[in-house]
C-alpha atoms as a PDB file:
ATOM      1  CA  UNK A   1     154.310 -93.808 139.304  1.00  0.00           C
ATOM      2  CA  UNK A   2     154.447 -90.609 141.494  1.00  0.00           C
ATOM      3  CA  UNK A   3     153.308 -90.608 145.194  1.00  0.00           C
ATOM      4  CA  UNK A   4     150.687 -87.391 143.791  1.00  0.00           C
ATOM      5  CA  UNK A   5     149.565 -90.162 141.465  1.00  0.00           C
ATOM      6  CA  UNK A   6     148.998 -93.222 143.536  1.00  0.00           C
ATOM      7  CA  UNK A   7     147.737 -90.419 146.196  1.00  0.00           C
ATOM      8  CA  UNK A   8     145.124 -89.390 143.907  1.00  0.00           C
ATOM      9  CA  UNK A   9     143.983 -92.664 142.953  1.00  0.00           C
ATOM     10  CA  UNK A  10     143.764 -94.152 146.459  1.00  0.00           C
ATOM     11  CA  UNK A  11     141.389 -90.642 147.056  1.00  0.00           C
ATOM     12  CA  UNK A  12     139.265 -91.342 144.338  1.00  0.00           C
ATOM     13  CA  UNK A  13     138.737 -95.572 145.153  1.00  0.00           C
ATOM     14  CA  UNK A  14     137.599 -94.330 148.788  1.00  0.00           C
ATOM     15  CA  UNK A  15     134.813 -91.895 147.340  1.00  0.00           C
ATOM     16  CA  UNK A  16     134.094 -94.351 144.838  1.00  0.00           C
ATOM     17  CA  UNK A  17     133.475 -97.256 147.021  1.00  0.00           C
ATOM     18  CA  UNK A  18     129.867 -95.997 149.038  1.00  0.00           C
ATOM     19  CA  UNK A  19     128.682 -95.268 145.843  1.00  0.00           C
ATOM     20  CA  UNK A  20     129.620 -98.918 144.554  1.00  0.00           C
ATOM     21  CA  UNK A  21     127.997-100.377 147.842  1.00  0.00           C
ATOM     22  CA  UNK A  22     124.637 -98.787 147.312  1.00  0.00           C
ATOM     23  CA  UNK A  23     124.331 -99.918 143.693  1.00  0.00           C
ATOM     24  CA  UNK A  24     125.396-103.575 144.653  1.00  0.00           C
ATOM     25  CA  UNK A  25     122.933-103.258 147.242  1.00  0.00           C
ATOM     26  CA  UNK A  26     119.496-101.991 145.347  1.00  0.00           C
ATOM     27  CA  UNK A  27     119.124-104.625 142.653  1.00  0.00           C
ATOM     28  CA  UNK A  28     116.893-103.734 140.458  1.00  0.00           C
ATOM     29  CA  UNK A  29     113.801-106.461 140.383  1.00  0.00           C
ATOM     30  CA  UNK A  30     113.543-108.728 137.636  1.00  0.00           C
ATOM     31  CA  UNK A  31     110.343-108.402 136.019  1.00  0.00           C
ATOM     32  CA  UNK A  32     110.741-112.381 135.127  1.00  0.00           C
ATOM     33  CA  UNK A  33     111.487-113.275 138.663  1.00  0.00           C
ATOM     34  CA  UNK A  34     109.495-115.565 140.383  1.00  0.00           C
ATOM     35  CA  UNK A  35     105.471-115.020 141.267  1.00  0.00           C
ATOM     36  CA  UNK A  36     104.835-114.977 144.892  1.00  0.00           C
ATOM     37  CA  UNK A  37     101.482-116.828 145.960  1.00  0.00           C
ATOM     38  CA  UNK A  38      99.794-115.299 148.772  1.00  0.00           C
ATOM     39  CA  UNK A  39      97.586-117.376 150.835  1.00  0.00           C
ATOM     40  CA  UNK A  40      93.908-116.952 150.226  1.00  0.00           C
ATOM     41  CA  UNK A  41      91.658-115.698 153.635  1.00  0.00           C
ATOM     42  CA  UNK A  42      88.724-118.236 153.991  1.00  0.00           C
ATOM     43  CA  UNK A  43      86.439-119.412 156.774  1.00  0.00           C
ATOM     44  CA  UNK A  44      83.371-121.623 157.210  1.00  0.00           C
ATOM     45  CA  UNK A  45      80.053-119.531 157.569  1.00  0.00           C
ATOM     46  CA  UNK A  46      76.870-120.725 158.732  1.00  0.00           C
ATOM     47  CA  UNK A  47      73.877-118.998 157.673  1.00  0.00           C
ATOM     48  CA  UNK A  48      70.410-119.885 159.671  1.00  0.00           C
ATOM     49  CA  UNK A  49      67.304-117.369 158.020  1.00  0.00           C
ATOM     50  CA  UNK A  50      63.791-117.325 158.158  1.00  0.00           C
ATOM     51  CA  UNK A  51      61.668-116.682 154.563  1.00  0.00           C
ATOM     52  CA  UNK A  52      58.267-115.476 154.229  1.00  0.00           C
ATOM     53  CA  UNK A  53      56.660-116.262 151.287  1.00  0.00           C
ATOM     54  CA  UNK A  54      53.059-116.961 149.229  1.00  0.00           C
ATOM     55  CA  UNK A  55      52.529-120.446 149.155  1.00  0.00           C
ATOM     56  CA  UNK A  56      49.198-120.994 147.480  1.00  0.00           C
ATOM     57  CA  UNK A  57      48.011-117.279 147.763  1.00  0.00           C
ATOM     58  CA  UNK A  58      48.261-117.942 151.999  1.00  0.00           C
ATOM     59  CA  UNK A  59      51.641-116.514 153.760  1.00  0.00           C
ATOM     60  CA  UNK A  60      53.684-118.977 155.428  1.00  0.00           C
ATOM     61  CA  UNK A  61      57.439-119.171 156.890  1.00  0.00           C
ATOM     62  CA  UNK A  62      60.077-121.685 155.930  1.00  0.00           C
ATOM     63  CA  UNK A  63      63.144-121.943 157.813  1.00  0.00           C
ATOM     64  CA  UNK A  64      66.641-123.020 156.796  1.00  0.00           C
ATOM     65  CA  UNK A  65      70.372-122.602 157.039  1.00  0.00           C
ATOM     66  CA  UNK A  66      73.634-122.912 154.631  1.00  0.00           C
ATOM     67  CA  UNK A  67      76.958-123.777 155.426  1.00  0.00           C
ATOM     68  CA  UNK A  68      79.957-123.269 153.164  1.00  0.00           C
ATOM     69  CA  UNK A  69      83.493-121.511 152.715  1.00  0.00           C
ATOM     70  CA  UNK A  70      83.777-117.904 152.325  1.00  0.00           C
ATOM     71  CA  UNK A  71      86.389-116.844 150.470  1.00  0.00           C
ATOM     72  CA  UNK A  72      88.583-113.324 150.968  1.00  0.00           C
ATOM     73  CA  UNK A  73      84.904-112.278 152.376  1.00  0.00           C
ATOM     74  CA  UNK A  74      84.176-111.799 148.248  1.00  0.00           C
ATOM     75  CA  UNK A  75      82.691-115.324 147.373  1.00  0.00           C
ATOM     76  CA  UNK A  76      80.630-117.876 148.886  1.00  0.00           C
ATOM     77  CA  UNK A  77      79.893-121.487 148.254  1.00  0.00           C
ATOM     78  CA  UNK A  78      78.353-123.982 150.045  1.00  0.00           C
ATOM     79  CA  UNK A  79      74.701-125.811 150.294  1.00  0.00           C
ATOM     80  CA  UNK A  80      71.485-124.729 151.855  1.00  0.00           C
ATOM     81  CA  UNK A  81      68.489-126.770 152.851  1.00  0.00           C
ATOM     82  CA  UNK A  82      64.963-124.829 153.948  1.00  0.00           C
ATOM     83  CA  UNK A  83      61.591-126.599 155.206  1.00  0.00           C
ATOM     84  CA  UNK A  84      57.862-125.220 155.993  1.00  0.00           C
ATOM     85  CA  UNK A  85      56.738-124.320 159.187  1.00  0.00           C
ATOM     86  CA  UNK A  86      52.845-125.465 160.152  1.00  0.00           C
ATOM     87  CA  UNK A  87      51.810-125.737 155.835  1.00  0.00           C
ATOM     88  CA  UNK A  88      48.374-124.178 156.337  1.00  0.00           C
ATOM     89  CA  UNK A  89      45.792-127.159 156.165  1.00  0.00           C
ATOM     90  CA  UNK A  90      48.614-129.571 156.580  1.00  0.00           C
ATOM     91  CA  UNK A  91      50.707-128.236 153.217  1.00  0.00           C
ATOM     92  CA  UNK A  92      54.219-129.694 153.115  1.00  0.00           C
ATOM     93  CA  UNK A  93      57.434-128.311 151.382  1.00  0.00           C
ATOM     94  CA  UNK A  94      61.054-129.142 151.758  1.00  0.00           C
ATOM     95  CA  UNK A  95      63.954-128.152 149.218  1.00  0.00           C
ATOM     96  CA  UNK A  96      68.041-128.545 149.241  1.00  0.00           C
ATOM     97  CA  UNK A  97      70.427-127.375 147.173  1.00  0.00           C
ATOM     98  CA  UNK A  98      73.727-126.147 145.917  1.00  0.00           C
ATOM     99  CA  UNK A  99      74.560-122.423 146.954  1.00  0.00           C
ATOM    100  CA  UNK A 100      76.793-119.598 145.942  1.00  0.00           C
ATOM    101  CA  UNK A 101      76.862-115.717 145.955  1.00  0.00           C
ATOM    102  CA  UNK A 102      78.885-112.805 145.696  1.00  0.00           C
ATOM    103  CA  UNK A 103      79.529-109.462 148.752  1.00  0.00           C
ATOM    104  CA  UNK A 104      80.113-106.265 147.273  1.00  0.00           C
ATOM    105  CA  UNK A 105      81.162-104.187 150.211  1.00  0.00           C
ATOM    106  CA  UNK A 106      79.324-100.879 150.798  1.00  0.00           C
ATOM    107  CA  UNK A 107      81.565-100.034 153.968  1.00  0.00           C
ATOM    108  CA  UNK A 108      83.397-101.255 157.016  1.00  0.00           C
ATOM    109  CA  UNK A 109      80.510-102.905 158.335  1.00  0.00           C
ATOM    110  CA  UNK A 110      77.805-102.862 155.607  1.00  0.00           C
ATOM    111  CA  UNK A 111      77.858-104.780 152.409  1.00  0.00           C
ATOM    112  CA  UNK A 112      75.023-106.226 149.841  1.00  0.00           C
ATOM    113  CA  UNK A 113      75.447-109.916 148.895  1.00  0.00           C
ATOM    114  CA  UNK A 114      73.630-111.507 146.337  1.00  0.00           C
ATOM    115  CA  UNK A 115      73.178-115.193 145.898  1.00  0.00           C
ATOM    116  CA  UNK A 116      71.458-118.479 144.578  1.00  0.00           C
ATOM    117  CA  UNK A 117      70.644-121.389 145.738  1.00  0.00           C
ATOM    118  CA  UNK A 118      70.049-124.434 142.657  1.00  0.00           C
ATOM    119  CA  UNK A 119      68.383-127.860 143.801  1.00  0.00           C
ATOM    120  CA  UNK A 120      65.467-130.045 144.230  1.00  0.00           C
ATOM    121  CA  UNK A 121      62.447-130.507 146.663  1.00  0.00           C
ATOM    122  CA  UNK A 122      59.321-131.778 147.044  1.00  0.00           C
ATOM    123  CA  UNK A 123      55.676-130.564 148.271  1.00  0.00           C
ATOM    124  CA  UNK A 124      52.635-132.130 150.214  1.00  0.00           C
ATOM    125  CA  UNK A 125      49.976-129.619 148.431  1.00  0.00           C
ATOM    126  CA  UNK A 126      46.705-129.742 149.758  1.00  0.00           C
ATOM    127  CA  UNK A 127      44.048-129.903 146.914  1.00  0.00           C
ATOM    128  CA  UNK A 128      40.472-129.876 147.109  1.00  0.00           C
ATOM    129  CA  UNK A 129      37.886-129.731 144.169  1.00  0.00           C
ATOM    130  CA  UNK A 130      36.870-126.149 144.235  1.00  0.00           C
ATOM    131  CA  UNK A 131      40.761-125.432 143.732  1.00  0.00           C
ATOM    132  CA  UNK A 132      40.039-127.206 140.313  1.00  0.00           C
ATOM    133  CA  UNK A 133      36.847-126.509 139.789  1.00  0.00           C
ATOM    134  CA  UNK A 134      34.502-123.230 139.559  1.00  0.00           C
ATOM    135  CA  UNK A 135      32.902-124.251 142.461  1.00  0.00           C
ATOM    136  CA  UNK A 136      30.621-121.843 144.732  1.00  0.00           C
ATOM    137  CA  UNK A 137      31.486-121.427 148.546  1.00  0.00           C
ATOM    138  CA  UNK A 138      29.503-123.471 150.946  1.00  0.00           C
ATOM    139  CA  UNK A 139      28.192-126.029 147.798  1.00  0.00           C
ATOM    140  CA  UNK A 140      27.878-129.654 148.629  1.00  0.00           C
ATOM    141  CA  UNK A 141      30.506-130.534 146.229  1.00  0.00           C
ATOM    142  CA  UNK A 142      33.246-128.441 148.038  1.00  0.00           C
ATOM    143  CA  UNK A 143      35.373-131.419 149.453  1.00  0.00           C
ATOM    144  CA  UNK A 144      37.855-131.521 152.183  1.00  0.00           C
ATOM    145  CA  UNK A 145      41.506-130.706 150.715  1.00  0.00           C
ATOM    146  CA  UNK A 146      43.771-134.105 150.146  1.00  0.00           C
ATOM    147  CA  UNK A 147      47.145-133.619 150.018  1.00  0.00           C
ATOM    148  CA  UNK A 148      49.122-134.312 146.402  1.00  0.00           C
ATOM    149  CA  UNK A 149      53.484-134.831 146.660  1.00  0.00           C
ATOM    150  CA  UNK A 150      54.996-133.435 143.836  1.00  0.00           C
ATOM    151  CA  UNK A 151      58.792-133.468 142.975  1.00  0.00           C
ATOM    152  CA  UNK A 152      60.116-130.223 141.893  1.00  0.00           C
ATOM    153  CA  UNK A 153      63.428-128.405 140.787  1.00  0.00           C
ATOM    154  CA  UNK A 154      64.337-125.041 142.505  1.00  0.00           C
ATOM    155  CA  UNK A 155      66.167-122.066 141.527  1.00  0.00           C
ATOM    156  CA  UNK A 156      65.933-119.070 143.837  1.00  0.00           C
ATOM    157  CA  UNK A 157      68.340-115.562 143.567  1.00  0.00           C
ATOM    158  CA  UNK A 158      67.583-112.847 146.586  1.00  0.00           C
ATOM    159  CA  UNK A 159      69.744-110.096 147.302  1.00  0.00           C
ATOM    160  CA  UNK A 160      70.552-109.240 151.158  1.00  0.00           C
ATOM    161  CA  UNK A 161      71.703-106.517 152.984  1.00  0.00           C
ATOM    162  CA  UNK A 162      74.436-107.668 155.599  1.00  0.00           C
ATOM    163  CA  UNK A 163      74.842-105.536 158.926  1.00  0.00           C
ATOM    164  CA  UNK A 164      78.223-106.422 160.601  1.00  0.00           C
ATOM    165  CA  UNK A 165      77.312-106.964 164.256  1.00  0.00           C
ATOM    166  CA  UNK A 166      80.691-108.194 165.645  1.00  0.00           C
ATOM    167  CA  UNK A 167      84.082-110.312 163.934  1.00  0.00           C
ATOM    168  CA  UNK A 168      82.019-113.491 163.618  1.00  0.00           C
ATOM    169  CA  UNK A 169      78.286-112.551 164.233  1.00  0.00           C
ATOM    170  CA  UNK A 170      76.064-110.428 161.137  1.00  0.00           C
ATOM    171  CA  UNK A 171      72.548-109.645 160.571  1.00  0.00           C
ATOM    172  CA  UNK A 172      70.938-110.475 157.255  1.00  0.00           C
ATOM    173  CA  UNK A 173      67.936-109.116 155.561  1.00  0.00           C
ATOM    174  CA  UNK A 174      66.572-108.896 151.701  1.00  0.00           C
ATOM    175  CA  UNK A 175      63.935-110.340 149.435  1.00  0.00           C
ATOM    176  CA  UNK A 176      64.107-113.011 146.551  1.00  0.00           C
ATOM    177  CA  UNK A 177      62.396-115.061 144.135  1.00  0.00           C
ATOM    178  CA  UNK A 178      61.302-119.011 144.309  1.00  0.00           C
ATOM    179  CA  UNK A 179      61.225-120.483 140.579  1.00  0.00           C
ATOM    180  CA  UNK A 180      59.828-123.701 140.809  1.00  0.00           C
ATOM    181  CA  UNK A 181      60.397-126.256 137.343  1.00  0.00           C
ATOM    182  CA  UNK A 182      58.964-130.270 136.631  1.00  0.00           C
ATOM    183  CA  UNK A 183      56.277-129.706 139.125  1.00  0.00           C
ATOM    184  CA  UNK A 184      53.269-131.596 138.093  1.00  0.00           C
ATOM    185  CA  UNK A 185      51.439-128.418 137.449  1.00  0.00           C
ATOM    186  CA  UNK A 186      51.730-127.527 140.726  1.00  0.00           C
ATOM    187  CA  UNK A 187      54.500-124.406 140.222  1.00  0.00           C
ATOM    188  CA  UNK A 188      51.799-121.884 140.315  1.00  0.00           C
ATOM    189  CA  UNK A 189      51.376-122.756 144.026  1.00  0.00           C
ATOM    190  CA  UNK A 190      55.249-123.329 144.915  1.00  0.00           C
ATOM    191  CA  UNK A 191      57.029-120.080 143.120  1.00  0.00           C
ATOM    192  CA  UNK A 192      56.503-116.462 144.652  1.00  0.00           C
ATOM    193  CA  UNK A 193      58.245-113.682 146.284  1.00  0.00           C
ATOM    194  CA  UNK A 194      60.406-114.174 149.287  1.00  0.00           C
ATOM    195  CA  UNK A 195      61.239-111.916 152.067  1.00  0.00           C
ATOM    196  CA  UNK A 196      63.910-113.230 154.251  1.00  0.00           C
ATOM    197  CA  UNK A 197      65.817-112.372 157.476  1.00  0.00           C
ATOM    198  CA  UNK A 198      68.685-114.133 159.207  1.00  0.00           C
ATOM    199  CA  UNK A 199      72.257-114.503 160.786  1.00  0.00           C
ATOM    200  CA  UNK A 200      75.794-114.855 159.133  1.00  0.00           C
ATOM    201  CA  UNK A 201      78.239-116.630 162.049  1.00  0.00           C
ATOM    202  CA  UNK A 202      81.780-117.006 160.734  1.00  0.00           C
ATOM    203  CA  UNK A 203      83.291-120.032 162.457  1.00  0.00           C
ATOM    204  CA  UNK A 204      86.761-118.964 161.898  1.00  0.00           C
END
């Protein structure tokens, strides 16, 4: 072999060998490789609102609060509990149940959630006999109201409006419904319209 020859061949091995570097270096990826898990972004929230809402044809307020995990700020769980304020002539309602809901995010510091709660409660309902009866205003037979319990079953969806106020403090607002089941007759008094407005804190 020729010193040209081995000349030439050493030349060509040193202009060969960056090339040979870079192709050992980008691997292509395996499209069978290995899934990577990334960690999902929760926190605990806490949820304190006040609803107003018809509760035999009067107004009243019933306060309450949830507490559960939110989850990539997307999904909630948790459980929520709620209780009347001063029942007009000494009315009585308390409910708990299990919660969830979903935040569709309308910006960097407004987004719309929607949620449910599911549960069980029970009622002191005041009932007199002109509330059964066709009886006229101011006649003898009008009686002074007694109050009835009743057990019922709860389902109530409301959409809010959430208002980022800080990293762990939001303002809450939006409207709902109260369905009310197994309650002694008593539903048409215990469902209605609810108007609701509150605080999100995220404890994380």
């Amino acid at each position: 072999m020729s010193r040209r020859t081995i000349r030439a061949m050493l030349t060509a091995a040193a202009l060969l060998a960056p090339a040979f570097a870079s192709a050992q270096t980008q691997r292509p990826v395996d499209p069978n490789g290995p899934l990577v898990l990334q960690p999902i972004s929760e926190s605990w929230v806490i949820s304190p609102d006040v609803k107003i809402t018809p509760l035999k044809h009067t107004n009243q307020a019933i306060v309450g609060a949830s507490i559960g995990k939110m989850m990539e700020d997307t999904f909630f769980i948790g459980a929520a509990g709620y209780g009347l304020v001063n029942g007009v002539d000494g009315m009585r309602m308390g409910y708990i149940g299990f919660q969830m809901g979903w935040v569709f995010s309308l910006g960097p510091r407004v987004s719309v959630q929607a949620r449910g709660l599911f549960g069980f409660g029970a009622a002191g309902v005041p009932v007199a006999l002109d509330d059964l009866l066709p009886v006229p205003v101011g006649s003898p037979l009008t009686t002074k109201p007694i109050r009835i319990r009743t057990d019922f079953t709860i389902g109530e969806p409301e959409v809010d409006v959430r208002v980022r106020l800080s990293r762990k403090l939001s303002l809450t607002a939006g409207a709902g419904y109260r369905l009310i089941g197994h309650a002694d007759g008593f539903a048409r008094w215990l469902r209605g319209v609810t108007g609701n407005v509150g605080l999100q804190v995220n404890l994380k």
